[in-house]
C-alpha atoms as a PDB file:
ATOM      1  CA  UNK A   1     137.267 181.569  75.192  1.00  0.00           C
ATOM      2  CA  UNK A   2     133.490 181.836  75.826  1.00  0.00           C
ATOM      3  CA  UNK A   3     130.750 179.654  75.490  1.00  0.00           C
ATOM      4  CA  UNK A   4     127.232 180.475  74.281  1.00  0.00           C
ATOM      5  CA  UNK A   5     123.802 179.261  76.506  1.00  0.00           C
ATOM      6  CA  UNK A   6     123.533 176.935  73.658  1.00  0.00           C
ATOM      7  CA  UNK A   7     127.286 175.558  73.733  1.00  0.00           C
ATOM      8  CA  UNK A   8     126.652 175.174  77.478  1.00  0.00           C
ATOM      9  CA  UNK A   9     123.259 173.415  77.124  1.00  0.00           C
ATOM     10  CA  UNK A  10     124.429 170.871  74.707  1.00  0.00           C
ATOM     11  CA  UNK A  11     127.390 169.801  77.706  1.00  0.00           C
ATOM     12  CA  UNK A  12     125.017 169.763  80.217  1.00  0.00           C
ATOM     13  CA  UNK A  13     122.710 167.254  77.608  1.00  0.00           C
ATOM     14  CA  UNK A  14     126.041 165.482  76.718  1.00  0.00           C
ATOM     15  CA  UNK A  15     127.112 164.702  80.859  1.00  0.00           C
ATOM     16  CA  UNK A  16     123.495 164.173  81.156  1.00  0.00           C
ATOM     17  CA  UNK A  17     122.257 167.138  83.626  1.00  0.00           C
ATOM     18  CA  UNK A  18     119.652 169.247  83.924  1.00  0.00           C
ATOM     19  CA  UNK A  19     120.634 173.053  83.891  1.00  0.00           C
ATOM     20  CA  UNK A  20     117.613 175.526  84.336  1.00  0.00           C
ATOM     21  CA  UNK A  21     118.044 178.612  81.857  1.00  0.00           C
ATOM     22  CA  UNK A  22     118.706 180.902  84.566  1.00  0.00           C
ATOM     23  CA  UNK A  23     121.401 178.639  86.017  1.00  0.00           C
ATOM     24  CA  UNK A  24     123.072 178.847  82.839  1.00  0.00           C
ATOM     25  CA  UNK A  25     123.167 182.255  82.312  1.00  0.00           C
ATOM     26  CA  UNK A  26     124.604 183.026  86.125  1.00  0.00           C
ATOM     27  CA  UNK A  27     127.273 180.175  85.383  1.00  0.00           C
ATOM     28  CA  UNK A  28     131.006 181.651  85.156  1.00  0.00           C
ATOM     29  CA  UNK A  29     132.847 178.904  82.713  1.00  0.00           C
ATOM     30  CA  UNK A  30     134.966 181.381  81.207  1.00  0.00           C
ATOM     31  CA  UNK A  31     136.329 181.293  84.514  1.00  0.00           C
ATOM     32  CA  UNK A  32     136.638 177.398  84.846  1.00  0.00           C
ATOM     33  CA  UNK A  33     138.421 177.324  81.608  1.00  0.00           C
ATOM     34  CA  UNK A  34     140.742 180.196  82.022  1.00  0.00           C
ATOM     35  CA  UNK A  35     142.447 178.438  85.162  1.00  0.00           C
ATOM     36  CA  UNK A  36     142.670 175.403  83.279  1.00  0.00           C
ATOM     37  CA  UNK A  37     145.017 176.927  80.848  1.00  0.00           C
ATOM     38  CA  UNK A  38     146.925 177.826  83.638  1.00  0.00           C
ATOM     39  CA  UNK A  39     147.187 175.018  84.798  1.00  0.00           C
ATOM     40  CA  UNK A  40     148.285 173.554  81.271  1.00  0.00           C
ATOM     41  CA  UNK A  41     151.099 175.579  81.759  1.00  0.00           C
ATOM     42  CA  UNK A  42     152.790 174.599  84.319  1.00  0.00           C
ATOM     43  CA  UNK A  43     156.197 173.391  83.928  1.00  0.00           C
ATOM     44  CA  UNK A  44     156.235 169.783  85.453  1.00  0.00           C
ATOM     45  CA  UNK A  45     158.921 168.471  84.034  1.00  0.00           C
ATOM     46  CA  UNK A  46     161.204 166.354  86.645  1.00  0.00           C
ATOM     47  CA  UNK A  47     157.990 166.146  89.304  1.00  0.00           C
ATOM     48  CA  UNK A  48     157.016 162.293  89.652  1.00  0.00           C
ATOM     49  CA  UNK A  49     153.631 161.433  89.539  1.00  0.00           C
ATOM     50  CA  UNK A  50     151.700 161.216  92.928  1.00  0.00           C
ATOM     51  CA  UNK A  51     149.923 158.127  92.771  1.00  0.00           C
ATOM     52  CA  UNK A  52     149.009 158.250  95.998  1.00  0.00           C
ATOM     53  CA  UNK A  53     148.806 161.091  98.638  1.00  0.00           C
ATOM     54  CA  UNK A  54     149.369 159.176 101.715  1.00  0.00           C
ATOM     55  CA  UNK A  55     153.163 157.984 101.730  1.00  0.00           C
ATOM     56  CA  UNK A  56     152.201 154.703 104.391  1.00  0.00           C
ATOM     57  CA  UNK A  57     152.304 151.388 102.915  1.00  0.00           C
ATOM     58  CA  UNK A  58     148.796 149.365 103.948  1.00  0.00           C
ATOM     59  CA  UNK A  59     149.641 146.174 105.906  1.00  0.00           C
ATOM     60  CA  UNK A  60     149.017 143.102 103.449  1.00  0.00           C
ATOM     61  CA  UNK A  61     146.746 140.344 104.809  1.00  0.00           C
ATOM     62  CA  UNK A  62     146.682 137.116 103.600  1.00  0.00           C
ATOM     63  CA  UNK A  63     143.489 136.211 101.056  1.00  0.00           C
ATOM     64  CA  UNK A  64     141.649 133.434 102.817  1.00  0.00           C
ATOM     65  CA  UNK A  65     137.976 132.842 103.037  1.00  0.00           C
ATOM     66  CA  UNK A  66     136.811 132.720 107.044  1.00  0.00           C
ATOM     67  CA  UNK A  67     133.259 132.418 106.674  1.00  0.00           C
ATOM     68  CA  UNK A  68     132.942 130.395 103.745  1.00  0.00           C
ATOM     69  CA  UNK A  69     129.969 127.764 103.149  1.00  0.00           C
ATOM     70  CA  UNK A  70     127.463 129.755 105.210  1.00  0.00           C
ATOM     71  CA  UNK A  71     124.965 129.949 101.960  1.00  0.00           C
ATOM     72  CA  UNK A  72     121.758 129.359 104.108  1.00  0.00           C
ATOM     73  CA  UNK A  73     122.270 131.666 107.174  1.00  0.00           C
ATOM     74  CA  UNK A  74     122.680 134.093 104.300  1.00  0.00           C
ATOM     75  CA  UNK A  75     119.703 132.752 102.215  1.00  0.00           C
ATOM     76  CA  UNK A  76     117.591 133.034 106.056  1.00  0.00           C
ATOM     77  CA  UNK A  77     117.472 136.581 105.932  1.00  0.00           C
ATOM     78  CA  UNK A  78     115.624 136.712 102.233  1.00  0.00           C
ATOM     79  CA  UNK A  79     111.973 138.323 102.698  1.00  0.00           C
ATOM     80  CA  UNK A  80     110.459 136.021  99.368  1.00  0.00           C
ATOM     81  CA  UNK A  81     111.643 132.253 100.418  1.00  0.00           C
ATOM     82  CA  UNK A  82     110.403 131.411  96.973  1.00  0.00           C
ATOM     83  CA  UNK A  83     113.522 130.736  95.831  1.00  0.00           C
ATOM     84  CA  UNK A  84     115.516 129.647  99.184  1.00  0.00           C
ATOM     85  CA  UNK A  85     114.403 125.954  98.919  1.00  0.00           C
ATOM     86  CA  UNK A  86     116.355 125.638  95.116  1.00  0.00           C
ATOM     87  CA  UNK A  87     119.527 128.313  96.847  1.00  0.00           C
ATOM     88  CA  UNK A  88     118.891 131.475  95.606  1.00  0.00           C
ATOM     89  CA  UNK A  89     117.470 135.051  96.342  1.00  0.00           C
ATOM     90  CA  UNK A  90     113.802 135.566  94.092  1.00  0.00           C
ATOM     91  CA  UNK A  91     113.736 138.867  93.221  1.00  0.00           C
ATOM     92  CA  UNK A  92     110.822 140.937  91.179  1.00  0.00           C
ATOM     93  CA  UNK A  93     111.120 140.985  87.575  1.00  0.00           C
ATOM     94  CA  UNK A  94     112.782 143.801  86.176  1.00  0.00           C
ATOM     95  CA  UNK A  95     112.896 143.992  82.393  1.00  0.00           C
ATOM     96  CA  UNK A  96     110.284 142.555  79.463  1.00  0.00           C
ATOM     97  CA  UNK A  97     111.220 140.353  76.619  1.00  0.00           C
ATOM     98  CA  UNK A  98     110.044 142.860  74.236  1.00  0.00           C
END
């Protein structure tokens, strides 16, 4: 299977990246795409999935909050105290009601 420069350019447009033309005409998909098949071929029939590469089980912790209700330490380090007094973090506008 091979792709045209205009095939290729309308991917790069789709995952939204920037491709110069020469980039695209050194570019070796057919190559990318060939060992894909390959690899569609492989028998795996019987092989579990890995779900996870490392076969150690993480320690479980319990779930408890240890520094809980510290709101204005954490508030204290804001740069605009506009908004400290009334408990929250001001922050610049960022979109128009348009």
């Amino acid at each position: 299977m091979s792709f045209s420069k205009q095939q290729l350019q309308k991917f790069a447009d789709l995952i939204k990246i920037e491709i110069s033309d020469e980039k695209l005409e050194k570019m070796n998909i057919d190559g990318v795409v060939e060992w894909l098949d390959k690899l569609q071929k492989i028998d795996t029939k019987g092989v579990e999935p890995l779900l996870n590469p490392s076969e150690h089980d993480l320690p479980m912790r319990a779930d408890v909050v240890t520094d809980g209700n510290i709101r204005d330490k954490i508030l204290a380090n804001s740069p605009d105290k506009a908004g400290v007094s009334r408990g929250y973090f001001a922050v610049p506008k960022v979109m128009d009601a348009d």
